[in-house]
N, C-alpha and C. Protein backbone atom coordinates (compact mmCIF):
# COMPACT_ATOMS: atom_id res chain seq x y z
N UNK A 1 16.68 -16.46 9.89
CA UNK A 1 16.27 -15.07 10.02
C UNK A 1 15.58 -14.64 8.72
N UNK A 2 14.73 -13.87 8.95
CA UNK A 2 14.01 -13.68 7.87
C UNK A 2 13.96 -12.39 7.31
N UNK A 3 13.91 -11.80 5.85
CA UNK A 3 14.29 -10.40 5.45
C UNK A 3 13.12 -10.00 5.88
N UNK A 4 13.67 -8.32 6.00
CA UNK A 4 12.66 -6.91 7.01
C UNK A 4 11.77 -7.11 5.60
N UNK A 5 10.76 -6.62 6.02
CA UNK A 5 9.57 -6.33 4.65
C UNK A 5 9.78 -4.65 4.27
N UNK A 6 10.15 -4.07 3.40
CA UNK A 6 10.52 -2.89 2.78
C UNK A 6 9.25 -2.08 2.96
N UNK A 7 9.41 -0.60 3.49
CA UNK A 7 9.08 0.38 3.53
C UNK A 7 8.80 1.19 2.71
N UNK A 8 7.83 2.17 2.59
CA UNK A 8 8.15 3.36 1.65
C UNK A 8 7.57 4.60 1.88
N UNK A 9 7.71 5.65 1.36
CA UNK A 9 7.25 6.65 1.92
C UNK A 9 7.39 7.87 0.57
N UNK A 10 5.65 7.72 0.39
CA UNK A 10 5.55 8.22 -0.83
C UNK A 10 5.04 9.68 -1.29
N UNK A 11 5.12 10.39 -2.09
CA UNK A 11 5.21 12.09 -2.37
C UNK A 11 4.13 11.84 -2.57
N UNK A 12 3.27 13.47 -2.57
CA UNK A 12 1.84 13.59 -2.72
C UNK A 12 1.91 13.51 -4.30
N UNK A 13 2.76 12.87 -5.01
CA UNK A 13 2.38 13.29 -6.68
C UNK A 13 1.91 11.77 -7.20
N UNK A 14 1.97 10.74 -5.50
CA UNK A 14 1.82 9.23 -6.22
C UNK A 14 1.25 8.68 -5.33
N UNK A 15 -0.18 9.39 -4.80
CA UNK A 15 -1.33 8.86 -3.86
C UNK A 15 -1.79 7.67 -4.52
N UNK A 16 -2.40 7.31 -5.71
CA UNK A 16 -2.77 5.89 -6.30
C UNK A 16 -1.55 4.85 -6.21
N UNK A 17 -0.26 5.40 -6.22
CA UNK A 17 0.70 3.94 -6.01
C UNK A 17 0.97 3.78 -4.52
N UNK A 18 0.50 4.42 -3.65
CA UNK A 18 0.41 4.44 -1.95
C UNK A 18 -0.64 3.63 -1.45
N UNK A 19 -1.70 3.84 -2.50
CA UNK A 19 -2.86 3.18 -2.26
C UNK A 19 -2.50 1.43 -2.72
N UNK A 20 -2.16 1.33 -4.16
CA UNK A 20 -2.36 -0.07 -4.96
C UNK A 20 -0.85 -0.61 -3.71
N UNK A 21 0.27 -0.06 -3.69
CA UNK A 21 1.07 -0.61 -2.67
C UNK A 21 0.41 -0.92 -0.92
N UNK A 22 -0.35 -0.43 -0.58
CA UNK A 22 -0.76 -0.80 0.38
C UNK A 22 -1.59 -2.01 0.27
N UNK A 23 -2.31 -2.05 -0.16
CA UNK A 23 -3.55 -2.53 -0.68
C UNK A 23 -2.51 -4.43 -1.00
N UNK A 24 -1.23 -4.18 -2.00
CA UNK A 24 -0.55 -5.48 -2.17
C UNK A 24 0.15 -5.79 -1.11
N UNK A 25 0.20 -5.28 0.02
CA UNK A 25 0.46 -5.48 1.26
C UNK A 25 1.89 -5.20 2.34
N UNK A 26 2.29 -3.39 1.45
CA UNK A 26 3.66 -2.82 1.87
C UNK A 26 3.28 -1.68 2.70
N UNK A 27 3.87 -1.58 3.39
CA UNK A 27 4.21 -0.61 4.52
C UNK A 27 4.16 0.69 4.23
N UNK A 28 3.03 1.55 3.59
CA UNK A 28 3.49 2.66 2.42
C UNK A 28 2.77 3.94 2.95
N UNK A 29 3.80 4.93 3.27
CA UNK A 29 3.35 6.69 4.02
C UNK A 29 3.09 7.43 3.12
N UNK A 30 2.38 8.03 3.12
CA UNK A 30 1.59 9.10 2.11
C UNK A 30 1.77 9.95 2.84
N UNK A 31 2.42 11.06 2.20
CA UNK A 31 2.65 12.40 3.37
C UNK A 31 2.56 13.59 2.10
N UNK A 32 1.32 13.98 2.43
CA UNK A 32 1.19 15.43 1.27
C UNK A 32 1.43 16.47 2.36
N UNK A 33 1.68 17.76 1.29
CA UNK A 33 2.21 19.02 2.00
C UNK A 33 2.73 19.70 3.33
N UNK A 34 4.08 18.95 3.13
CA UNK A 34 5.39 19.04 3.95
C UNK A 34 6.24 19.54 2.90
N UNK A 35 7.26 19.84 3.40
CA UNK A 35 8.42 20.11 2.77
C UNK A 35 9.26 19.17 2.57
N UNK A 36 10.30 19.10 1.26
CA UNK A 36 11.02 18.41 0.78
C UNK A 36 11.91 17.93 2.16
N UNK A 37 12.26 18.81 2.72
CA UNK A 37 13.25 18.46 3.80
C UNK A 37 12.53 17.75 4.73
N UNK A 38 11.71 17.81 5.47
CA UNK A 38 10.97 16.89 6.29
C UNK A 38 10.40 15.55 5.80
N UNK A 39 10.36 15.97 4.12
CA UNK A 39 10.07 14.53 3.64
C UNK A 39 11.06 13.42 3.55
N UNK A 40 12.68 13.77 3.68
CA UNK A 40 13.64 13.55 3.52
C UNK A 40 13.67 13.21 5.25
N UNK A 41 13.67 13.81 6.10
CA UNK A 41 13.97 13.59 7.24
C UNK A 41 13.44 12.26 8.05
N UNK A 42 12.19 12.29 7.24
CA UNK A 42 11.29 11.48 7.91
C UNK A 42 11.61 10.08 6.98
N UNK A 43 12.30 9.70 5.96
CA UNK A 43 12.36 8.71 5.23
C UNK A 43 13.39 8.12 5.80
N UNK A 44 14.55 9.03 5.96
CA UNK A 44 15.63 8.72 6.83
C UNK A 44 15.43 8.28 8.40
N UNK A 45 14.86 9.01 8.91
CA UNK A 45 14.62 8.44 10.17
C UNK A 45 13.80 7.22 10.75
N UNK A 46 12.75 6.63 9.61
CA UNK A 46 11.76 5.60 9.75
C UNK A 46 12.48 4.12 8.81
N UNK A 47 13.37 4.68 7.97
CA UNK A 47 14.21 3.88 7.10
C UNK A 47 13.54 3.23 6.12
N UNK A 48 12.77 4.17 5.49
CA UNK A 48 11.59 3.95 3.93
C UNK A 48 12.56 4.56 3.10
N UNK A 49 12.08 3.44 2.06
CA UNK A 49 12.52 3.97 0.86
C UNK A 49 11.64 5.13 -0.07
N UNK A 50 12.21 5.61 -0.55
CA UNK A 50 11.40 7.38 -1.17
C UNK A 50 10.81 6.68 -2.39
N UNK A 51 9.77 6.90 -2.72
CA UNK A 51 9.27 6.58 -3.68
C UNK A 51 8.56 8.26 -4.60
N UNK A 52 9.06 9.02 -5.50
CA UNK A 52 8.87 10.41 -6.03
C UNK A 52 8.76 10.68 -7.24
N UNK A 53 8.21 11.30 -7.83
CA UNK A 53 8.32 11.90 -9.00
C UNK A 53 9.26 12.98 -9.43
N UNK A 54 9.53 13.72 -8.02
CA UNK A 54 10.83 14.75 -8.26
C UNK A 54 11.59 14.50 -8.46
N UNK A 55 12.63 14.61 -9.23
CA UNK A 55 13.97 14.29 -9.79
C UNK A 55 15.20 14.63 -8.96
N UNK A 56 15.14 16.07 -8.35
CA UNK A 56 15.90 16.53 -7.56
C UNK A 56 16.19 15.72 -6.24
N UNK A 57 14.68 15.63 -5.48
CA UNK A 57 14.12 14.92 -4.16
C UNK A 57 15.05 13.28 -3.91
N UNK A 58 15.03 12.79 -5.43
CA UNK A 58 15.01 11.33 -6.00
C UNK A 58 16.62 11.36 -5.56
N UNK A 59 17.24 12.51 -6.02
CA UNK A 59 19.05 12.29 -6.34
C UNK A 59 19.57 12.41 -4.59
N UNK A 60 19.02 12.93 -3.82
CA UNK A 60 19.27 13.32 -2.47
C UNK A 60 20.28 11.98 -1.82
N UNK A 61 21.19 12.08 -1.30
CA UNK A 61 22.08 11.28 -0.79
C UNK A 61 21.70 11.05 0.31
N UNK A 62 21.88 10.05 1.40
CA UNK A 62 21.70 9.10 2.26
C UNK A 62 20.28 8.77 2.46
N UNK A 63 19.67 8.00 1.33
CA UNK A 63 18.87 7.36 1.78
C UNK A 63 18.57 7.13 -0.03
N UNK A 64 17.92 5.41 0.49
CA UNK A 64 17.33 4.77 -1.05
C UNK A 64 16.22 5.64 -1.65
N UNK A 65 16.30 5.49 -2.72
CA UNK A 65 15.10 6.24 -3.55
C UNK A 65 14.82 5.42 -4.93
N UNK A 66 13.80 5.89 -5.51
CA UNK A 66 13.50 5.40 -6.96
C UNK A 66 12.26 7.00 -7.51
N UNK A 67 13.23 7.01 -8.44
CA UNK A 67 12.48 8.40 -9.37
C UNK A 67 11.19 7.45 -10.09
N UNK A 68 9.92 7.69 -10.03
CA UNK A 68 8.99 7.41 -11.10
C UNK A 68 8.63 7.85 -11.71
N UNK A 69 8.85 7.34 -13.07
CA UNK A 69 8.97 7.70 -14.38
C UNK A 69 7.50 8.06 -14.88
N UNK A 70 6.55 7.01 -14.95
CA UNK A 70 5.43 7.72 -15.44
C UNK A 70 4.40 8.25 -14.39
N UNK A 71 3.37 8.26 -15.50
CA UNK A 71 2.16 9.13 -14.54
C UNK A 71 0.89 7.93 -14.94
N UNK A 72 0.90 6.71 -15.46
CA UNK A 72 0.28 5.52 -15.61
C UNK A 72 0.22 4.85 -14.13
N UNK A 73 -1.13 4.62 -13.04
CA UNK A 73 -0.92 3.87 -12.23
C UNK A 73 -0.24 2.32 -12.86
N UNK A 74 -0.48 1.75 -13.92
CA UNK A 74 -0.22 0.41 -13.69
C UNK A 74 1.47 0.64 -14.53
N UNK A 75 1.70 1.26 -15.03
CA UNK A 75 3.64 1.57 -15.08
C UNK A 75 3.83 1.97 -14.01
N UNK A 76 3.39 2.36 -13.01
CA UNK A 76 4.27 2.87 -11.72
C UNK A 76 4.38 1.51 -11.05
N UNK A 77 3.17 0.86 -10.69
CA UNK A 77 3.39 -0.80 -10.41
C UNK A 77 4.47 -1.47 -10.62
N UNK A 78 4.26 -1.70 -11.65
CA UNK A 78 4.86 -2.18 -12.55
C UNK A 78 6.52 -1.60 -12.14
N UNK A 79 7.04 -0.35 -12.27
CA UNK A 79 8.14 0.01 -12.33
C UNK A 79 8.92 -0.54 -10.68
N UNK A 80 8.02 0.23 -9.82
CA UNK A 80 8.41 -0.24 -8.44
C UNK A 80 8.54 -1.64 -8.02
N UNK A 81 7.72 -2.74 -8.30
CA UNK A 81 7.82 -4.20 -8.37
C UNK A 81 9.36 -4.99 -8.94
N UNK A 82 9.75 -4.25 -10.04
CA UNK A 82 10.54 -4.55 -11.20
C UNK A 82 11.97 -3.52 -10.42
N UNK A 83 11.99 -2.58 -9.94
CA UNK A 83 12.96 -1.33 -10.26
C UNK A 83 13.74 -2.21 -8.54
N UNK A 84 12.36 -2.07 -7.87
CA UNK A 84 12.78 -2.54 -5.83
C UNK A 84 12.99 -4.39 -5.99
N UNK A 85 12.49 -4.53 -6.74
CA UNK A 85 12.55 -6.43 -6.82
C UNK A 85 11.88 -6.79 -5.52
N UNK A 86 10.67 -6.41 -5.82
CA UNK A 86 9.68 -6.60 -5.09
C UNK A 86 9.08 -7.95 -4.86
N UNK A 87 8.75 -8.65 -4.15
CA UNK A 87 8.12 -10.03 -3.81
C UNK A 87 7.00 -10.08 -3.29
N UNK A 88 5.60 -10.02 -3.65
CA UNK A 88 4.50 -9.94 -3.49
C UNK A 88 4.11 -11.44 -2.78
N UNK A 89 3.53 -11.00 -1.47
CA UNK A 89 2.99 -12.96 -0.82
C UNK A 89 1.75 -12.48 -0.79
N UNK A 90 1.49 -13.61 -1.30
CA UNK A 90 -0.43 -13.58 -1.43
C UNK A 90 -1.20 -13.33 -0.19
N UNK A 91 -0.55 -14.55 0.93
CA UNK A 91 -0.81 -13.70 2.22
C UNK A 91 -0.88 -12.42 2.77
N UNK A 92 -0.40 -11.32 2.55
CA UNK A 92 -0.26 -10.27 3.07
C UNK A 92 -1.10 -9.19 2.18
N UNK A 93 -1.71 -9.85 1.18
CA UNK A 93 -2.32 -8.85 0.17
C UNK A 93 -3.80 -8.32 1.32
N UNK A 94 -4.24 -6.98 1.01
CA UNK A 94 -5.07 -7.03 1.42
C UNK A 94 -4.64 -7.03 3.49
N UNK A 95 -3.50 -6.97 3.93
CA UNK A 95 -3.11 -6.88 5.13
C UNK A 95 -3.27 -5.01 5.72
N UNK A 96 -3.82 -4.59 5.13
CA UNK A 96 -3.24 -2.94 5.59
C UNK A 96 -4.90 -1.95 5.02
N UNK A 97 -4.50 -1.27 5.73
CA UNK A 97 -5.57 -0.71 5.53
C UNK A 97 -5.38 0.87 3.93
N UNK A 98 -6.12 0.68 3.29
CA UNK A 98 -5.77 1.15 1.70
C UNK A 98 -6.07 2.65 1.99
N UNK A 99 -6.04 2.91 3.18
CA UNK A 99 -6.40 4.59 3.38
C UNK A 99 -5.77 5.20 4.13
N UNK A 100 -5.21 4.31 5.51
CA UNK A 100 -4.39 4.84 6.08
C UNK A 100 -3.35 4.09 6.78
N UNK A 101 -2.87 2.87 6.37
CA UNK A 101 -1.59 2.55 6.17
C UNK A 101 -1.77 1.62 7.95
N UNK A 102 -2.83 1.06 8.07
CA UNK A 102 -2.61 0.45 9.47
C UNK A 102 -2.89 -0.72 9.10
N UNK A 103 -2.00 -1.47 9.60
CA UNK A 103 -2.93 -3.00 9.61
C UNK A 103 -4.08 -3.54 9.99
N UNK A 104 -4.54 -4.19 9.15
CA UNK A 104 -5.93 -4.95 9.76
C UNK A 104 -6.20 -5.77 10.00
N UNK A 105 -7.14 -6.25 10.94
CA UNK A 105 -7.81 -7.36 11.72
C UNK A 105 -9.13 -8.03 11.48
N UNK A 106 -8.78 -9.12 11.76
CA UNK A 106 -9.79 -10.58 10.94
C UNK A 106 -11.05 -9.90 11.97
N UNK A 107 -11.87 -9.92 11.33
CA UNK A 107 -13.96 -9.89 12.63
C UNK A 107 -14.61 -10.89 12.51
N UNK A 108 -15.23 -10.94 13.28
CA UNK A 108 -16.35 -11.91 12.93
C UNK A 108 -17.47 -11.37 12.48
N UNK A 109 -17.66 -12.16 11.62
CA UNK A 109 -18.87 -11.21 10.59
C UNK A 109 -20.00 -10.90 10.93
N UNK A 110 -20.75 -11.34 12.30
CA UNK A 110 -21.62 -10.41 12.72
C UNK A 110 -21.26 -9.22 12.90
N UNK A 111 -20.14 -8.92 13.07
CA UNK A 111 -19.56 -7.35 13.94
C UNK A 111 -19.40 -6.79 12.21
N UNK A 112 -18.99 -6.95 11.03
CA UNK A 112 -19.84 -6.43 9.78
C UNK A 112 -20.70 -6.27 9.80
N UNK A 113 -21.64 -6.76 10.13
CA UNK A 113 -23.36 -6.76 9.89
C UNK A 113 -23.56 -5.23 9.13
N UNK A 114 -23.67 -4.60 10.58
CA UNK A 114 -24.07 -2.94 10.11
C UNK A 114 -23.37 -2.18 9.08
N UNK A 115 -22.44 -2.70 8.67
CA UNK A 115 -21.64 -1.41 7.90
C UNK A 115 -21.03 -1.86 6.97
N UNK A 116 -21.30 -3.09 6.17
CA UNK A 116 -21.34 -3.60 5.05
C UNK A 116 -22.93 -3.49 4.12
N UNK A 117 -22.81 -3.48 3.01
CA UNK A 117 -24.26 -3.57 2.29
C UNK A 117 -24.69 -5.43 2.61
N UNK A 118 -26.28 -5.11 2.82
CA UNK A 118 -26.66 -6.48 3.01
C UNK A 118 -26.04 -7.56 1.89
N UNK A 119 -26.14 -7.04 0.71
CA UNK A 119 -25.63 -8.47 -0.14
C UNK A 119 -23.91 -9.07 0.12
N UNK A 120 -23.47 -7.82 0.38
CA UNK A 120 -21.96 -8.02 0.83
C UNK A 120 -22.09 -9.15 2.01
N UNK A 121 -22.58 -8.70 3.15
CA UNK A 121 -22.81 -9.64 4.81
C UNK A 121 -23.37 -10.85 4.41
N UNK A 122 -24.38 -10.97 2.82
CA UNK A 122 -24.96 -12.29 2.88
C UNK A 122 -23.78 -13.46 2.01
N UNK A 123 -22.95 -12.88 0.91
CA UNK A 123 -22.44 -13.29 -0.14
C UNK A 123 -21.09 -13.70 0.80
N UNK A 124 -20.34 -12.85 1.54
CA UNK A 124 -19.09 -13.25 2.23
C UNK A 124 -18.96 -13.21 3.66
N UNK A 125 -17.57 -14.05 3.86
CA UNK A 125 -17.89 -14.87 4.91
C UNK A 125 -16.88 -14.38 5.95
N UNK A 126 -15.96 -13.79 5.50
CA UNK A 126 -14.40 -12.70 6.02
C UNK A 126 -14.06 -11.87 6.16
N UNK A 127 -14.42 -10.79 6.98
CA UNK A 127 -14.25 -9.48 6.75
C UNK A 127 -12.77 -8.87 7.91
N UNK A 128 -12.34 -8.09 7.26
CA UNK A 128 -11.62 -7.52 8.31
C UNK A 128 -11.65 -5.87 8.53
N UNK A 129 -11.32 -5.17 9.63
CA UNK A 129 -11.31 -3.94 10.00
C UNK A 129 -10.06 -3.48 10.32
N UNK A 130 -9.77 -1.68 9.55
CA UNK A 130 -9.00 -1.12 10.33
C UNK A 130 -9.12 -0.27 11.62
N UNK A 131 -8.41 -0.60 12.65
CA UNK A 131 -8.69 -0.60 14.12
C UNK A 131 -8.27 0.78 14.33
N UNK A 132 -7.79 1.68 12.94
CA UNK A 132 -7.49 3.35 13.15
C UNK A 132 -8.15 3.91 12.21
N UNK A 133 -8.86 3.73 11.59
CA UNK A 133 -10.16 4.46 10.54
C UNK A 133 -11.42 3.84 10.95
N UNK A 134 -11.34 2.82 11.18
CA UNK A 134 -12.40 1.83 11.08
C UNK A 134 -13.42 0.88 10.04
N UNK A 135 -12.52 1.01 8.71
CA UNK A 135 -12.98 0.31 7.45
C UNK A 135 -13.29 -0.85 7.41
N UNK A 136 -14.27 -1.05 6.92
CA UNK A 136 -13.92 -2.75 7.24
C UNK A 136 -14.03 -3.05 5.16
N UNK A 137 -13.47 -4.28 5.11
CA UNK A 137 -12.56 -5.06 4.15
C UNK A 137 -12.96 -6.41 3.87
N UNK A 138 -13.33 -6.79 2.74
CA UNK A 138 -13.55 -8.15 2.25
C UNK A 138 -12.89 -8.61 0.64
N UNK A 139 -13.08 -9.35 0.55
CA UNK A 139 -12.23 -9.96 -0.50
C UNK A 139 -13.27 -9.87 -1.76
N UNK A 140 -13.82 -8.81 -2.11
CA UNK A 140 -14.76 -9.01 -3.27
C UNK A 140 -14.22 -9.11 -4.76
N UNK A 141 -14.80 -9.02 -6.06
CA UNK A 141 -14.38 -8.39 -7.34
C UNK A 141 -12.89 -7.86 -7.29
N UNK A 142 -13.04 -6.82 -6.26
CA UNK A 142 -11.37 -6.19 -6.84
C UNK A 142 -10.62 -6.82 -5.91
N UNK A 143 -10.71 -7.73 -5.40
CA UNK A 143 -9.24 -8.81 -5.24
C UNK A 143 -9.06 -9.45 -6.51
N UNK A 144 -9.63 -10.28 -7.12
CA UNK A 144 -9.64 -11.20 -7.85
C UNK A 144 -9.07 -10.23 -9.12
N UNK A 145 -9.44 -9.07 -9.50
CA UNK A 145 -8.79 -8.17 -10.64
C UNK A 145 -7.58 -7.53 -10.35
N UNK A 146 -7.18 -7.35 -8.85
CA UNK A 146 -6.00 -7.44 -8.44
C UNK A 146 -4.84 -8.45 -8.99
N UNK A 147 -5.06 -9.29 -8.36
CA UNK A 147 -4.42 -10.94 -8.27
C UNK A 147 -4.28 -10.68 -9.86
N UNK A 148 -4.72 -10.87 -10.71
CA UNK A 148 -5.05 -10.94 -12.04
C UNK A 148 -4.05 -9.84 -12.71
N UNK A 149 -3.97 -8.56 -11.89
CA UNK A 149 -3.72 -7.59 -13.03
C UNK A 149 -1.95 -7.56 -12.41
N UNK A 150 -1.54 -7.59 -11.36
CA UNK A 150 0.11 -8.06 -11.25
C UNK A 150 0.30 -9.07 -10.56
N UNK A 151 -0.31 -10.24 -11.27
CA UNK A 151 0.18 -11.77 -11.42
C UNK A 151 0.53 -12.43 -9.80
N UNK A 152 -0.17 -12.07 -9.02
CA UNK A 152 0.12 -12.69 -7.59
C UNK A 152 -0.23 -13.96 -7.42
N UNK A 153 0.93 -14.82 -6.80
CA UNK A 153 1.20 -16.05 -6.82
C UNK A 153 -0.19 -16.17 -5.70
N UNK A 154 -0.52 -17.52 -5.61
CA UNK A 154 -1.83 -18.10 -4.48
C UNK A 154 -3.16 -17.19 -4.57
């Protein structure tokens, strides 16, 4: 049996670690302007862990949390990786869509054609799309400075 892949569900005060967590390939809700209590409700009920800057929000009983400490995207990384004992698979990097939290799907790169820049469609060979925004996704420059900047294995 294999462990659940961890959840999270993050305050509007930590949209860039919603993003770089998605993006390394976690399950991560961005929910701006709700109320504390619905933000609470909804963490509990989907079974994400809270990821906040509020201190108060952070101490709330029945359900996991982690207070973040700074306001540095790459210490918040950093903290959540280190704080959750996080396990990054190279596979899954790049699995989700970095805007709105859906997974994405392999294309065939004619179906890029249109909505990539020509040098992009000529240079790569892999693209994928999210099937609820409709982004499409390739492995350019900022993978490789990814991989690079929190040490992902493969």
């Amino acid at each position: 049996m294999t462990a659940k892949s961890p959840k999270f569900l993050v305050d509007e005060m930590l949209g860039k670690l919603a993003k770089r967590l998605r993006i390394l390939g976690f399950d991560t809700k961005y929910l701006k302007d709700i109320s504390d209590e619905k933000f609470f409700r909804t963490a509990k009920k989907e079974g994400r862990t809270l990821l906040t800057r509020d201190t108060m929000l952070s101490r709330r009983k029945g359900i996991k949390s982690l207070l973040i400490r700074s306001t540095d995207i790459k210490k918040q990384i950093e903290q959540a990786l280190k704080d959750l004992k996080l396990k990054i698979n190279g596979k899954k990097i790049f699995s989700r869509c970095s805007e709105c939290n859906s997974p994405v799907k392999s294309i065939k790169k004619e179906d890029a054609k249109k909505r990539v820049p020509e040098a992009v469609y000529l240079y790569f060979t892999k693209f994928r799309k999210c099937p609820k925004c409709k982004r499409i996704y390739w492995k350019g420059s900022h993978y490789d400075k990814l991989v690079k900047a929190v040490k992902i294995p493969g």
